[in-house]
Protein backbone atom coordinates (compact mmCIF):
# COMPACT_ATOMS: atom_id res chain seq x y z
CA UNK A 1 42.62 -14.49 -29.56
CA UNK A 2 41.78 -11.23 -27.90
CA UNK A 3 41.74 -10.93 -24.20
CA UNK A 4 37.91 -9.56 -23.18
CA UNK A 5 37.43 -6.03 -22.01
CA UNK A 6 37.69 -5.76 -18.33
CA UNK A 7 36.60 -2.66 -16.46
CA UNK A 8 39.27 -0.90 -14.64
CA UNK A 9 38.64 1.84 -11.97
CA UNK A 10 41.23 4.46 -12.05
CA UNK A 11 39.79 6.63 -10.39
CA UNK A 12 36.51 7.60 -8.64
CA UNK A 13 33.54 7.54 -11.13
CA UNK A 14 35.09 6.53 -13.91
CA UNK A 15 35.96 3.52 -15.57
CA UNK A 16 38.85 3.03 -18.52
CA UNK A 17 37.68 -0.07 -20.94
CA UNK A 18 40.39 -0.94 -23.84
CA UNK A 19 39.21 -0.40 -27.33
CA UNK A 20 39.73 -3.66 -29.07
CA UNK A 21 37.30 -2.69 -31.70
CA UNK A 22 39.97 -3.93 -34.68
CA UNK A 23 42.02 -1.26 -34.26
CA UNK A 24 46.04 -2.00 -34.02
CA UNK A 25 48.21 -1.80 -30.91
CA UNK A 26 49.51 1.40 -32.22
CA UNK A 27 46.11 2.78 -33.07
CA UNK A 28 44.04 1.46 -29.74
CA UNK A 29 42.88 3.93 -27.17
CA UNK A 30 40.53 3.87 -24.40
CA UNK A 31 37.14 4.58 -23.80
CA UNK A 32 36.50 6.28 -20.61
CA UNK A 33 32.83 6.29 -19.21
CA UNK A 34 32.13 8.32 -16.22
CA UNK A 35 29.68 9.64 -14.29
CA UNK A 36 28.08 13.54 -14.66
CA UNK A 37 27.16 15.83 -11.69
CA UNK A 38 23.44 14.35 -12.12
CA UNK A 39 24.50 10.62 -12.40
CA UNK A 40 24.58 10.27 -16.32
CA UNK A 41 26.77 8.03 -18.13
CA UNK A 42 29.06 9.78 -20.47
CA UNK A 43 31.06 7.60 -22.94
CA UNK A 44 34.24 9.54 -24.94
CA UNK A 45 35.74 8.19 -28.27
CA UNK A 46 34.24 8.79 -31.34
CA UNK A 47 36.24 6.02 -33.00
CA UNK A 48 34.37 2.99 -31.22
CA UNK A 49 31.47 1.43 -33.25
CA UNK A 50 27.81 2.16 -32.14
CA UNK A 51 27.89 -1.04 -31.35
CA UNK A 52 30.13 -1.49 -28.81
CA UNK A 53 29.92 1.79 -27.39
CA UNK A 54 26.20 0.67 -26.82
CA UNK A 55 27.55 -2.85 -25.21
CA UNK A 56 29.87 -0.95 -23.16
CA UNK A 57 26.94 1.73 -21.74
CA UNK A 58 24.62 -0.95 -20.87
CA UNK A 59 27.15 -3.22 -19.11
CA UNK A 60 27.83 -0.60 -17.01
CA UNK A 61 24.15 0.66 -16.79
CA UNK A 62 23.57 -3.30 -15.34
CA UNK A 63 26.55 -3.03 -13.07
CA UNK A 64 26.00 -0.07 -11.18
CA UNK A 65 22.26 -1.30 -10.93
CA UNK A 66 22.97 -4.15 -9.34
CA UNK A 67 25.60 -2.74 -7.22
CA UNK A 68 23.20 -0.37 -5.88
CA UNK A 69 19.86 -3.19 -5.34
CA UNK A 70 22.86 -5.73 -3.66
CA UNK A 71 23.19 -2.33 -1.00
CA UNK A 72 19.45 -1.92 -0.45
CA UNK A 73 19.09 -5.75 0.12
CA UNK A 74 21.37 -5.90 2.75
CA UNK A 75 20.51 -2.49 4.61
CA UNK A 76 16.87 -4.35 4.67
CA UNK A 77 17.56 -7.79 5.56
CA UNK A 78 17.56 -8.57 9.64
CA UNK A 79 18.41 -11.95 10.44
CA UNK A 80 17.27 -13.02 14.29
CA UNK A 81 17.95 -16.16 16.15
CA UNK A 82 16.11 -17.05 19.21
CA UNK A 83 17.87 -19.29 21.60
CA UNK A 84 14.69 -22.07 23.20
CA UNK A 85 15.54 -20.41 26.95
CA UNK A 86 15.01 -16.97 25.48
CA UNK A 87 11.05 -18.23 24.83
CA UNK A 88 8.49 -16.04 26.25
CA UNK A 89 5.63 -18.18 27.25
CA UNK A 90 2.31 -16.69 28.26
CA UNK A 91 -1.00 -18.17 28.39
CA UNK A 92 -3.21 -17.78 24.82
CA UNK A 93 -6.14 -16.35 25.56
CA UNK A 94 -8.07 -18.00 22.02
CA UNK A 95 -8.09 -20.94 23.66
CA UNK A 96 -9.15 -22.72 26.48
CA UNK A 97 -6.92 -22.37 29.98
CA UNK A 98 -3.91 -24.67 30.07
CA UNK A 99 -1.94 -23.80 26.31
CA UNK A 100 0.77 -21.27 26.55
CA UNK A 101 1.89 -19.30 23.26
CA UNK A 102 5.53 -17.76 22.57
CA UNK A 103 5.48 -15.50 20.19
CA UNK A 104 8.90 -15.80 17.72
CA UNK A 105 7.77 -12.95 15.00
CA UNK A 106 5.28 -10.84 13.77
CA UNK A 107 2.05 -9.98 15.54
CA UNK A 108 -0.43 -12.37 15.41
CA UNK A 109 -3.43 -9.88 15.62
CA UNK A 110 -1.96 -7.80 12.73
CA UNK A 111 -2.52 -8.55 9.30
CA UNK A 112 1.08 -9.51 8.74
CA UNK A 113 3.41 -12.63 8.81
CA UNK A 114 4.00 -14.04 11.98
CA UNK A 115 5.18 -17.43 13.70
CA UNK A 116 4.84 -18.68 17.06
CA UNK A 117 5.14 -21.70 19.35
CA UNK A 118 2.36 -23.46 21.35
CA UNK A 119 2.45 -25.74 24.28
CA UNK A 120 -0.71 -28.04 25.01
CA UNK A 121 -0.70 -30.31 28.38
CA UNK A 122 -1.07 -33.48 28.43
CA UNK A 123 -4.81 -34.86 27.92
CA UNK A 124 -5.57 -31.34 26.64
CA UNK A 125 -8.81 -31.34 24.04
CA UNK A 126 -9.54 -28.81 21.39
CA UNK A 127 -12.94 -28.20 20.17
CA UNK A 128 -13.80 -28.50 16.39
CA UNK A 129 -12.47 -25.14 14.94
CA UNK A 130 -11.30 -23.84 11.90
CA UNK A 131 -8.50 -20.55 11.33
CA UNK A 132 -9.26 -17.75 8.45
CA UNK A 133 -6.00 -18.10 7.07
CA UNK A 134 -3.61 -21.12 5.85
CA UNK A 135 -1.61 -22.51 8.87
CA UNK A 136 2.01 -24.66 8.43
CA UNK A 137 2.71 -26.40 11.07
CA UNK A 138 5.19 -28.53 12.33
CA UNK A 139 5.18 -30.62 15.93
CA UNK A 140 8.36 -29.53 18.01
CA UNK A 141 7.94 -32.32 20.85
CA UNK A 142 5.22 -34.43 21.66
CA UNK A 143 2.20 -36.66 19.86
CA UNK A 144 -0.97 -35.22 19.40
CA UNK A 145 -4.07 -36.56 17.54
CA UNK A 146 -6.58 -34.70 14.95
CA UNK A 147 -9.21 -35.52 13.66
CA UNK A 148 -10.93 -33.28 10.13
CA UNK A 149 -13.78 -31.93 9.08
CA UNK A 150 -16.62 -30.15 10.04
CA UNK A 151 -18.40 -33.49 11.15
CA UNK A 152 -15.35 -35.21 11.60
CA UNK A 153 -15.72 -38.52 13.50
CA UNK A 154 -13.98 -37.60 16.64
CA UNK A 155 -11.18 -39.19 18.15
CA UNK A 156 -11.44 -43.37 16.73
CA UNK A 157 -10.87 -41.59 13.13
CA UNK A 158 -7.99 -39.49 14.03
CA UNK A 159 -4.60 -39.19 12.78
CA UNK A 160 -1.45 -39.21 14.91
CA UNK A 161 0.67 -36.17 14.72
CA UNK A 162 4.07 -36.94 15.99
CA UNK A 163 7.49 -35.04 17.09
CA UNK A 164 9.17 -34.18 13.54
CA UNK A 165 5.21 -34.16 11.67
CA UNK A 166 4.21 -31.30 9.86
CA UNK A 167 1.09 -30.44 8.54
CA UNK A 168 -0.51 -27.93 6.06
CA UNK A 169 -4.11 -26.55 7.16
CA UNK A 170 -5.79 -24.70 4.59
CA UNK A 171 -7.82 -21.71 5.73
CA UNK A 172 -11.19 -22.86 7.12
CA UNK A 173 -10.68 -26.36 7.43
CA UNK A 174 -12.22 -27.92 10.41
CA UNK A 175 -9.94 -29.89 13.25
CA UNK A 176 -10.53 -31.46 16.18
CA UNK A 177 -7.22 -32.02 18.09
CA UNK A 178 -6.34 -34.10 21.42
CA UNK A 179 -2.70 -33.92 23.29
CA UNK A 180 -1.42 -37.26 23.95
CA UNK A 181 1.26 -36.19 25.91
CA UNK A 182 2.95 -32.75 27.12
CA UNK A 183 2.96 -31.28 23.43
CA UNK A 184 5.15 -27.94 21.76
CA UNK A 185 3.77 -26.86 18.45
CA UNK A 186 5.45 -24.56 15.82
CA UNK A 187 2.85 -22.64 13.57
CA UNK A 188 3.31 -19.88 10.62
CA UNK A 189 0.53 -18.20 9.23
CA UNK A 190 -0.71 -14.47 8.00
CA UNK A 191 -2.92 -12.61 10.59
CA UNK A 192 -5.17 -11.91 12.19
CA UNK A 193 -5.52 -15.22 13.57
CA UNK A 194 -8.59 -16.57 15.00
CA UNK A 195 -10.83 -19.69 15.60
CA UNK A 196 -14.48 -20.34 14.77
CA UNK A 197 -15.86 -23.42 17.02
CA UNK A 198 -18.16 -25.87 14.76
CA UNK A 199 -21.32 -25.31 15.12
């Protein structure tokens, strides 16, 4: 059984691949594929098959693609952790005095990703509102209490929202929503945010 073909670098821009196209030991040579001044793939040997020599071009087409998308993705990616001391809390001005926000990424008020962190007082009572855009999220610390819908019931047909719950809210769907105790909230979303009070 033949060993595979296995690219070997001998020197910059080029790459030596063993011709085991049926030839003998005594008759195999290499096939050398290298790179031009302007980037193009030159492949030398007239005595490999169209075949291969087509195999061999595209293999290395794929290879130095990927090689050079792997680069790009990881000059792009940014990783960030934020440490809970290193919160910046400040008081949200979309709703009533008494909930703090702390921003973890993205700007809210920009029509881009963002997440951030909110942190209602005890006995603190939300209106009926809805958001313009889909809202995950997840309860940090504390129990809180919502109740849905434009006419929702109020607080008897409520449901309880504990530390470790998270909850999807689709864009425009009404809530009503009570703090039972000192609560943190984590919530990603697209901006701009906003809230529109039932009428």
């Amino acid at each position: 059984m033949r060993e595979p073909a296995a690219l070997i670098g001998p020197q910059p821009g080029f790459w030596s691949v063993p011709n085991l196209a049926g030839h003998t030991s005594e008759q195999r040579s290499d096939v050398v594929i290298k790179l031009d001044s302007n980037d193009q793939l030159i492949l030398r040997n007239p005595m490999i098959s169209h075949k291969l020599r087509l195999t061999l071009l595209l293999s290395a087409m794929v290879s130095i693609g990927l090689s050079s998308q792997s680069a790009v993705r990881a000059d792009a990616a940014k990783w960030m952790v934020i440490q809970p001391g290193a919160l910046v809390w400040a008081p949200f001005a979309e709703l009533p005095a008494g909930t703090d926000i702390a921003v973890l990424y993205g700007d809210p008020s920009k029509a881009e990703a963002y997440a951030v962190r909110l942190k209602f007082p005890k006995g603190y009572e939300v209106a009926n509102h809805s958001h313009p855009t889909d809202e995950s999220i997840t309860v940090i610390s504390g129990k809180l209490f919502m109740a849905f819908g434009k006419n929702n019931p109020g607080r008897a047909g409520s449901t309880a929202l504990v530390s470790g719950s998270f909850m999807m809210l689709p864009a425009g769907s009404f809530h009503h929503l009570w703090a039972e105790a000192d609560t943190v909230v984590e919530i990603h979303s697209t901006g701009p945010s906003g809230i529109k009070l039932a009428k």
